[in-house]
N, C-alpha and C. Protein backbone atom coordinates (compact mmCIF):
# COMPACT_ATOMS: atom_id res chain seq x y z
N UNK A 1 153.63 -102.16 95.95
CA UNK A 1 152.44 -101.86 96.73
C UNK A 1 152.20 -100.35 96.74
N UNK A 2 151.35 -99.87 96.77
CA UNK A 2 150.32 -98.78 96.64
C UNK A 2 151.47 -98.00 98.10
N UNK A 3 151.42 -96.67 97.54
CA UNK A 3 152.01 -95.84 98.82
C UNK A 3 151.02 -94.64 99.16
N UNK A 4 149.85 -94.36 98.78
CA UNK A 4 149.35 -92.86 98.48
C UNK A 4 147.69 -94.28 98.71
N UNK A 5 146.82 -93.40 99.35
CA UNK A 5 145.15 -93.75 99.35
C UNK A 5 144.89 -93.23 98.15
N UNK A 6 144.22 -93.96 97.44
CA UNK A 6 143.27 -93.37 96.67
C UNK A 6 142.20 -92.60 96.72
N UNK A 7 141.37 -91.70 96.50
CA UNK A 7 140.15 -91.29 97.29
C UNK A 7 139.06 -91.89 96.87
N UNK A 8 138.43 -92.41 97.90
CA UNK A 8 137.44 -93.56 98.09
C UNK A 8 136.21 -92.65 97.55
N UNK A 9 135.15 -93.15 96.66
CA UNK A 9 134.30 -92.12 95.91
C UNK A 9 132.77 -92.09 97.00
N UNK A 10 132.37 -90.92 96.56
CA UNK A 10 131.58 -89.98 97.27
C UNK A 10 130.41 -91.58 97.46
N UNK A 11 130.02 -91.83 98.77
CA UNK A 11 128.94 -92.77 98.96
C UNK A 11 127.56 -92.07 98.78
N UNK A 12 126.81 -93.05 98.30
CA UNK A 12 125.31 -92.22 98.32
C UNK A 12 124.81 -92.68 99.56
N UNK A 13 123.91 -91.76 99.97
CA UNK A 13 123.11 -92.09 100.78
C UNK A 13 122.71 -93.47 101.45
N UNK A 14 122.29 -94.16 100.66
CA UNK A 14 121.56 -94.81 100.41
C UNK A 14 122.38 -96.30 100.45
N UNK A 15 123.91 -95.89 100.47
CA UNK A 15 124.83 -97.23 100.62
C UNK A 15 125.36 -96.73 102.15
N UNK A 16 125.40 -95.35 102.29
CA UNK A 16 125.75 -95.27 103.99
C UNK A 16 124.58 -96.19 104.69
N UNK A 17 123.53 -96.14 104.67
CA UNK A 17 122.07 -96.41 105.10
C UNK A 17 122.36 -98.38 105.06
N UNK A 18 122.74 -98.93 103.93
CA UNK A 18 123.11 -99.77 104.20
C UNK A 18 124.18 -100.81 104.89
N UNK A 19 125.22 -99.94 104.83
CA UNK A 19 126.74 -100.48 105.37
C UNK A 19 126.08 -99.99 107.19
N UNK A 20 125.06 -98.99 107.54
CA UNK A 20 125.37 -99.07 108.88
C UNK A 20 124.44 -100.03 109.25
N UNK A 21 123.50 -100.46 108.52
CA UNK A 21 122.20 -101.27 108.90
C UNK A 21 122.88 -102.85 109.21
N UNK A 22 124.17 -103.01 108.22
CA UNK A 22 124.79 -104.34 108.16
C UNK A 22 125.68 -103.82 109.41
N UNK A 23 126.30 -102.88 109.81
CA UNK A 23 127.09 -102.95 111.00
C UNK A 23 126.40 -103.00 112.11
N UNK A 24 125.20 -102.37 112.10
CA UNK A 24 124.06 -102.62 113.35
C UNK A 24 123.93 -104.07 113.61
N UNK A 25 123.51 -104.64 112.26
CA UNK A 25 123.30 -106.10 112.47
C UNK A 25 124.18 -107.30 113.52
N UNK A 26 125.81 -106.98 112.83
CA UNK A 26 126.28 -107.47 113.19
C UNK A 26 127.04 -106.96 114.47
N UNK A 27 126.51 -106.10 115.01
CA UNK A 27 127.06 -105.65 116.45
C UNK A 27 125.76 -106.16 117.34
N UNK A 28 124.57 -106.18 117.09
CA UNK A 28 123.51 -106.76 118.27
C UNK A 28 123.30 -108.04 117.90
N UNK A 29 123.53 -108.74 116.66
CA UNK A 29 122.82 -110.37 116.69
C UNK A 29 123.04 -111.15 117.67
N UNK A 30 121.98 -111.58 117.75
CA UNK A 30 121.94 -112.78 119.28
C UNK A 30 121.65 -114.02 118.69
N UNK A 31 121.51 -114.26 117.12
CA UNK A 31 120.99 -115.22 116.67
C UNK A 31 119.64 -115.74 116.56
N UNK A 32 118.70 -114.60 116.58
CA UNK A 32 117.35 -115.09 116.27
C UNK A 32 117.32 -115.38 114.90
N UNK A 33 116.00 -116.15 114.13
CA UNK A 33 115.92 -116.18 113.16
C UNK A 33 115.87 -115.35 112.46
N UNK A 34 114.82 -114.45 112.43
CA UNK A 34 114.91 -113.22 111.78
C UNK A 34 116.22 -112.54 111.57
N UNK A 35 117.19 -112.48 112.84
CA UNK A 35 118.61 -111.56 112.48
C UNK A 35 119.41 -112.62 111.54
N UNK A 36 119.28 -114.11 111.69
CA UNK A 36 120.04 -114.89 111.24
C UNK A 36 119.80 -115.12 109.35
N UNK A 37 118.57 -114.42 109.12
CA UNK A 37 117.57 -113.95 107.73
C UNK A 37 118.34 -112.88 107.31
N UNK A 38 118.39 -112.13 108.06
CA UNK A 38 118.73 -110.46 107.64
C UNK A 38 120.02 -110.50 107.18
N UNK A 39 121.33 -111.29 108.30
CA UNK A 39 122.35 -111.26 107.92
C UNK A 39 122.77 -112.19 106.43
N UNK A 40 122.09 -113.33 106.66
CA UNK A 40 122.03 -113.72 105.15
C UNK A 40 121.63 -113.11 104.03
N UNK A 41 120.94 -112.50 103.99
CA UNK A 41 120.31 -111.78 102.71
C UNK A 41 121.47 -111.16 102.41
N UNK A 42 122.20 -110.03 103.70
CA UNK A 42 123.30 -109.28 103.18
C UNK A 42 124.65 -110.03 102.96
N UNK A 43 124.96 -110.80 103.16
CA UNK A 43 125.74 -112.39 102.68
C UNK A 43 126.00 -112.52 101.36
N UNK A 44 124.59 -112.58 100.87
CA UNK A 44 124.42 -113.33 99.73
C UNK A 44 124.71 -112.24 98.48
N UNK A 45 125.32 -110.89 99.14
CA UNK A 45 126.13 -109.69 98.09
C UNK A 45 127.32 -109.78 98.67
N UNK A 46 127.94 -110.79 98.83
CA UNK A 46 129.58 -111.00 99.58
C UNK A 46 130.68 -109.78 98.89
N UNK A 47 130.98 -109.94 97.63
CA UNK A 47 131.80 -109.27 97.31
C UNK A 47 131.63 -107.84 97.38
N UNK A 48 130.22 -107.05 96.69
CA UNK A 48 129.96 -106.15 96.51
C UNK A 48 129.89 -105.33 98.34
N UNK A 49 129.54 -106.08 98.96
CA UNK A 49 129.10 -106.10 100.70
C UNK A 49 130.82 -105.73 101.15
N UNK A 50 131.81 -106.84 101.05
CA UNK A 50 132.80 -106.40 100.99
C UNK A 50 133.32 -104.85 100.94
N UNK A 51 132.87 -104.66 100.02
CA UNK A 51 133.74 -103.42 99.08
C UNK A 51 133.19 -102.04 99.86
N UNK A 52 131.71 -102.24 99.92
CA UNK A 52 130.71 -101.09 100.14
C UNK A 52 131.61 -100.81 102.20
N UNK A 53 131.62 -102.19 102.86
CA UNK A 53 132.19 -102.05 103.87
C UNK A 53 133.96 -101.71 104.25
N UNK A 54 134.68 -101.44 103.14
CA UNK A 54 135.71 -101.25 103.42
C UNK A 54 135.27 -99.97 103.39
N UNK A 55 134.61 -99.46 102.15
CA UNK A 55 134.77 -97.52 102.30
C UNK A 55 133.85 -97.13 103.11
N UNK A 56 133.23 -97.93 103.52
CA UNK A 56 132.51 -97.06 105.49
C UNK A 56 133.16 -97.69 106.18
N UNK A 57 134.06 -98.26 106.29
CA UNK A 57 134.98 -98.00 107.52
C UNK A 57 135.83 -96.90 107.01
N UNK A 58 136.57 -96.22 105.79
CA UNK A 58 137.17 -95.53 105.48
C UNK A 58 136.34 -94.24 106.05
N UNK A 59 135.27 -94.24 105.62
CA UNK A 59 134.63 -92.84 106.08
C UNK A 59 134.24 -92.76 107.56
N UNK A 60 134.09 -93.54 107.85
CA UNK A 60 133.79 -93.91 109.47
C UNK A 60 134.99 -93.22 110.71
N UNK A 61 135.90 -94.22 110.00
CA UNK A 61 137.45 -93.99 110.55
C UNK A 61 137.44 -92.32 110.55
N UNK A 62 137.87 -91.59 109.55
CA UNK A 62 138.04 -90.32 108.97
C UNK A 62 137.23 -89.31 109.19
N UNK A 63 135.86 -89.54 109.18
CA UNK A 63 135.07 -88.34 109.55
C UNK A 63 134.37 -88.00 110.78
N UNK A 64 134.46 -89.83 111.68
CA UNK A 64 133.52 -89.73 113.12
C UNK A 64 134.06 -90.32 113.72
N UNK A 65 134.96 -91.19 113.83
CA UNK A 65 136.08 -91.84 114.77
C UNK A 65 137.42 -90.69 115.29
N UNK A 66 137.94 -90.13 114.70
CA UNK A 66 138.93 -89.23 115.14
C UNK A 66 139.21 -87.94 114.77
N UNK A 67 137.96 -87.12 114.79
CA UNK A 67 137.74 -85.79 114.09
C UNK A 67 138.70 -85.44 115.69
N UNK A 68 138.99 -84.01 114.88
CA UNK A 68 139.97 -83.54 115.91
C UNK A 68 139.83 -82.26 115.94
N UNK A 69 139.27 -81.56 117.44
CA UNK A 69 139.15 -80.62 117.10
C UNK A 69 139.63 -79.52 116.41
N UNK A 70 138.73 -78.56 115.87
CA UNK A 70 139.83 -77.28 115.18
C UNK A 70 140.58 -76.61 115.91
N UNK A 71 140.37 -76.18 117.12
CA UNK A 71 141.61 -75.96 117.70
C UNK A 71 143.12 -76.65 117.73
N UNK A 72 142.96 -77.57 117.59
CA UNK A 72 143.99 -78.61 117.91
C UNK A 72 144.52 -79.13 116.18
N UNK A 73 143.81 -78.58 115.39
CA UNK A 73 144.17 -79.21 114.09
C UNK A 73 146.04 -79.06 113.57
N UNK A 74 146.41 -78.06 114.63
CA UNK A 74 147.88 -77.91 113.41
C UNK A 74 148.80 -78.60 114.63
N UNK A 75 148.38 -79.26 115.69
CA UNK A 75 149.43 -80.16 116.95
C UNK A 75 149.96 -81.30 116.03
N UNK A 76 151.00 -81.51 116.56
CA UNK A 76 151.70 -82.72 115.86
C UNK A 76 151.04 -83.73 116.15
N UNK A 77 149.88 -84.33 117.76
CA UNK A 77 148.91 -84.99 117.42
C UNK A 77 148.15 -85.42 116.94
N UNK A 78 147.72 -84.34 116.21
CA UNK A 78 146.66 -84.56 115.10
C UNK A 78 147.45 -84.93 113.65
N UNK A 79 148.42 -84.59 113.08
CA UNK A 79 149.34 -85.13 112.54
C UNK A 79 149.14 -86.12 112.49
N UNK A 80 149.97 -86.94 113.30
CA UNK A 80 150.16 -88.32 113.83
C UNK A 80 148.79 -89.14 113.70
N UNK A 81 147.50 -88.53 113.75
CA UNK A 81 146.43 -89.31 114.43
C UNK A 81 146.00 -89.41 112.62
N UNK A 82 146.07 -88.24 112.00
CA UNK A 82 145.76 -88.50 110.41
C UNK A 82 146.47 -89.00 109.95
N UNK A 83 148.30 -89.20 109.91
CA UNK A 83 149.04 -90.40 109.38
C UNK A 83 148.07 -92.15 109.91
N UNK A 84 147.76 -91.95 110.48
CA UNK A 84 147.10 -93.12 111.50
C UNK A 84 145.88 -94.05 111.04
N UNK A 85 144.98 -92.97 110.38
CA UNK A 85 143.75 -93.21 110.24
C UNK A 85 143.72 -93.37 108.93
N UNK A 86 145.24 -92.54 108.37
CA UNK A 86 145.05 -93.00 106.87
C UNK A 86 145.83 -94.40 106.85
N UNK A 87 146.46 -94.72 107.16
CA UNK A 87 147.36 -96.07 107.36
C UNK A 87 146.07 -97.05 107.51
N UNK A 88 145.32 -96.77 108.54
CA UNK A 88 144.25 -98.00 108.96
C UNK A 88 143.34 -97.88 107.78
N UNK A 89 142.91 -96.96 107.23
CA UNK A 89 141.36 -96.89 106.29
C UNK A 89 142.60 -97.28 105.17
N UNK A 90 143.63 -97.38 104.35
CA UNK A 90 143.92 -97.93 103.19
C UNK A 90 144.06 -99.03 103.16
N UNK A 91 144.69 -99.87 104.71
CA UNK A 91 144.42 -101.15 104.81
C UNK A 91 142.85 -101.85 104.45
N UNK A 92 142.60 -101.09 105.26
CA UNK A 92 141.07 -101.80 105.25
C UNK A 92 140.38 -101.62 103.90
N UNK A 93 140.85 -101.01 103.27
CA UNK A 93 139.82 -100.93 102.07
C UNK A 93 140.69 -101.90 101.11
N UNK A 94 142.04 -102.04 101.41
CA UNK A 94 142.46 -103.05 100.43
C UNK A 94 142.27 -104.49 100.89
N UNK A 95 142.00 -104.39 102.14
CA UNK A 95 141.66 -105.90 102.35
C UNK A 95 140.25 -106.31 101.92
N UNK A 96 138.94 -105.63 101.95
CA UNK A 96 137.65 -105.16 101.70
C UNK A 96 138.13 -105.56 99.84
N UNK A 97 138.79 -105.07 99.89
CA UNK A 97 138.39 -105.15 97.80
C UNK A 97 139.40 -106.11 96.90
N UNK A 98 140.04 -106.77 98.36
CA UNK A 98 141.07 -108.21 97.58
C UNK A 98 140.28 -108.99 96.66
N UNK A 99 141.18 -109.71 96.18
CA UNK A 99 140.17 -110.44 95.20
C UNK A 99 139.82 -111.40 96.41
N UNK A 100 138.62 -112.20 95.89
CA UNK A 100 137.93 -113.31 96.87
C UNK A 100 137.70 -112.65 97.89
N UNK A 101 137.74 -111.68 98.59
CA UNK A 101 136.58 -110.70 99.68
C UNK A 101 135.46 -111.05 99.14
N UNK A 102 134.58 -111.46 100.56
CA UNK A 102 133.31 -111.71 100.13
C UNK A 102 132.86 -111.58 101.74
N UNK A 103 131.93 -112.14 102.00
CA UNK A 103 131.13 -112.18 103.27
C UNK A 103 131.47 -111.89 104.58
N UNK A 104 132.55 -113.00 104.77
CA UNK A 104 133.29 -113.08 106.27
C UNK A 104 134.62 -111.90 105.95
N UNK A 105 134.70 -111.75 104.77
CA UNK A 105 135.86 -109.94 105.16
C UNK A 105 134.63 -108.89 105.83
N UNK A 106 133.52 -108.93 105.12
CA UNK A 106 132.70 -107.93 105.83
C UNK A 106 132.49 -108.36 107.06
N UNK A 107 132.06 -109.58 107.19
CA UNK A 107 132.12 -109.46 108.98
C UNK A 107 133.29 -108.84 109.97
N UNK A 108 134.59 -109.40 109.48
CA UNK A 108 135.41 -109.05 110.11
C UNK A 108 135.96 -107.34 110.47
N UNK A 109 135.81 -107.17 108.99
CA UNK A 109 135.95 -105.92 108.81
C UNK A 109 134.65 -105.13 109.67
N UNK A 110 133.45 -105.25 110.15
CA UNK A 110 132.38 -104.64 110.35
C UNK A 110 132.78 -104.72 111.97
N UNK A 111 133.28 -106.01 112.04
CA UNK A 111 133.95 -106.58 113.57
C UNK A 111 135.01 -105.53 114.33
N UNK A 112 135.72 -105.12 113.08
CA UNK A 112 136.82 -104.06 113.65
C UNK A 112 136.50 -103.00 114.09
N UNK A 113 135.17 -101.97 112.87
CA UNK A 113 135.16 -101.40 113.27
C UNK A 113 133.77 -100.96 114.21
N UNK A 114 133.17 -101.67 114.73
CA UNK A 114 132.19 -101.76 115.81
C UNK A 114 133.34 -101.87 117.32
N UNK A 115 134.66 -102.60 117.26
CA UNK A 115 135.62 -102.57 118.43
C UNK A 115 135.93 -100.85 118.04
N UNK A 116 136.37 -100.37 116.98
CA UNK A 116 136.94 -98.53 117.13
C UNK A 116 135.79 -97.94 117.96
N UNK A 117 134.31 -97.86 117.34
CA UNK A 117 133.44 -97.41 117.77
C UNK A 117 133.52 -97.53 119.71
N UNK A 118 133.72 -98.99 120.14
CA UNK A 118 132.96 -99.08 121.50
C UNK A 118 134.56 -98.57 122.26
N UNK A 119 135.58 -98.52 121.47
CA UNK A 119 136.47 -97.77 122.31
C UNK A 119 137.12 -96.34 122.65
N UNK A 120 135.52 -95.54 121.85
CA UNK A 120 135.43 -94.17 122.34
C UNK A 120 134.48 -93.22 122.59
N UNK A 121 133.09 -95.06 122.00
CA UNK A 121 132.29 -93.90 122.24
C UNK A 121 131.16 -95.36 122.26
N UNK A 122 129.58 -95.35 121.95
CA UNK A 122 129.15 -95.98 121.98
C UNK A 122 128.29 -96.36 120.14
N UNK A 123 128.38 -97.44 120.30
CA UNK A 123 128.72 -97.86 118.78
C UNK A 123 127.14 -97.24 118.12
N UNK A 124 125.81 -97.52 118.87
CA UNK A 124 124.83 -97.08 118.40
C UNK A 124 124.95 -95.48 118.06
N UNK A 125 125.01 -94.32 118.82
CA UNK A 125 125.57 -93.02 118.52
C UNK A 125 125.93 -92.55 117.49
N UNK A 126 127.05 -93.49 116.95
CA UNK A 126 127.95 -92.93 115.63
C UNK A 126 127.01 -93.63 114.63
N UNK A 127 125.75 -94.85 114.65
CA UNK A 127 125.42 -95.30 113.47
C UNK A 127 124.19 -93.91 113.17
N UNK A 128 123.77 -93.41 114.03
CA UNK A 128 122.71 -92.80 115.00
C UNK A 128 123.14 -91.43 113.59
N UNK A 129 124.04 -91.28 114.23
CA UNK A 129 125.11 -89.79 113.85
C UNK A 129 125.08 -89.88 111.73
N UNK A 130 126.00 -91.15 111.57
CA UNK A 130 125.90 -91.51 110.32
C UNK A 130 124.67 -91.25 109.55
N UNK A 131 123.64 -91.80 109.84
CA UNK A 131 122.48 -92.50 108.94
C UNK A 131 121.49 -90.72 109.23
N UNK A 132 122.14 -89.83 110.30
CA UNK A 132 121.28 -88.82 110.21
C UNK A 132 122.03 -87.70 109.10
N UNK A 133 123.07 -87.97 108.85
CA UNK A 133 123.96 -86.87 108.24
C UNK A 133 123.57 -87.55 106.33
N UNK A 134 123.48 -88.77 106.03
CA UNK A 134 122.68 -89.45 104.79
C UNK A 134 121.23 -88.86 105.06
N UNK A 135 120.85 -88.90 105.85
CA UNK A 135 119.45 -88.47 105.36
C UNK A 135 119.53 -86.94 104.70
N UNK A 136 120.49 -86.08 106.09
CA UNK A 136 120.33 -84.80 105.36
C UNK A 136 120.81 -84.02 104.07
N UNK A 137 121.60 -85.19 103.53
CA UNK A 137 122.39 -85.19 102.23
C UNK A 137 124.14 -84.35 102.51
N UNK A 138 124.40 -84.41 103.49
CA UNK A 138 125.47 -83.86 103.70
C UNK A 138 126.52 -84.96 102.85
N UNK A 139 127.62 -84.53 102.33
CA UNK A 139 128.49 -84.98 101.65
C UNK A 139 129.20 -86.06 102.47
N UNK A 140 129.51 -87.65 101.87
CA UNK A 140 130.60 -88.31 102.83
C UNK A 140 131.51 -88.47 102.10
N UNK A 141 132.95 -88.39 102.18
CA UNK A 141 133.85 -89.11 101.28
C UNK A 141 134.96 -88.90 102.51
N UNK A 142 135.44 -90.49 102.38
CA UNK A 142 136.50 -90.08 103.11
C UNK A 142 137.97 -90.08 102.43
N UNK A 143 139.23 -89.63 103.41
CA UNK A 143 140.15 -89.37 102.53
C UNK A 143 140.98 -90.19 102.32
């Protein structure tokens, strides 16, 4: 088994824009038709949906879930919190890109990390945060 992350490649825009639109989805559906439309459509790219959602949770995790301040960057906390985040984002991206990942890994996976989100902050915010930093072309890759 793999001991070292690989580095997950630079997302475009334009797939951040989608992985948060599918995490939006699946954090407010109430089951109307229309959401019950929307989420199918993105369904029906199971594997590829998969994949795109393991490396935004990788970048998610890494760049807006546990940024740490610069002051604090050389504490053995922060240490610990980047052993942490890399442990969780390599999982997740290898579970995201198993073979047979398809639909319900993205749910689950989208499931997880909508629970990181609401346990530090509020989940709309960070999609809020995301989808404004793609527009402005700022670089995402996480590590």
């Amino acid at each position: 088994m793999e001991t070292t992350s690989p580095k997950v490649p630079q997302l475009a825009p334009e797939q951040i824009l989608r992985a948060a639109d599918y995490v939006e989805l699946v954090w407010k559906e109430q089951g109307s038709e229309e959401e019950r439309a929307a989420l199918a459509e993105f369904h029906a790219d199971g594997p590829e949906l998969a994949r795109l959602i393991g490396e935004f949770g990788a970048l998610l995790l890494a760049d807006y879930l546990t940024v740490v301040p610069e002051e604090h960057a050389d504490c053995e906390s922060a240490y610990v919190l980047g052993q942490l985040v890399t442990v969780a984002s390599r999982y997740l991206k290898r579970w995201c890109l198993a073979s047979g990942a398809g639909a319900h890994t993205a749910w689950i996976a989208a499931g997880f990390l909508i629970e990181c989100m609401q346990e530090v902050d509020q989940v709309h915010q960070f999609l809020c945060d995301i989808r404004g930093d793609a527009h402005a072309g700022q670089p995402a890759a996480a590590a």
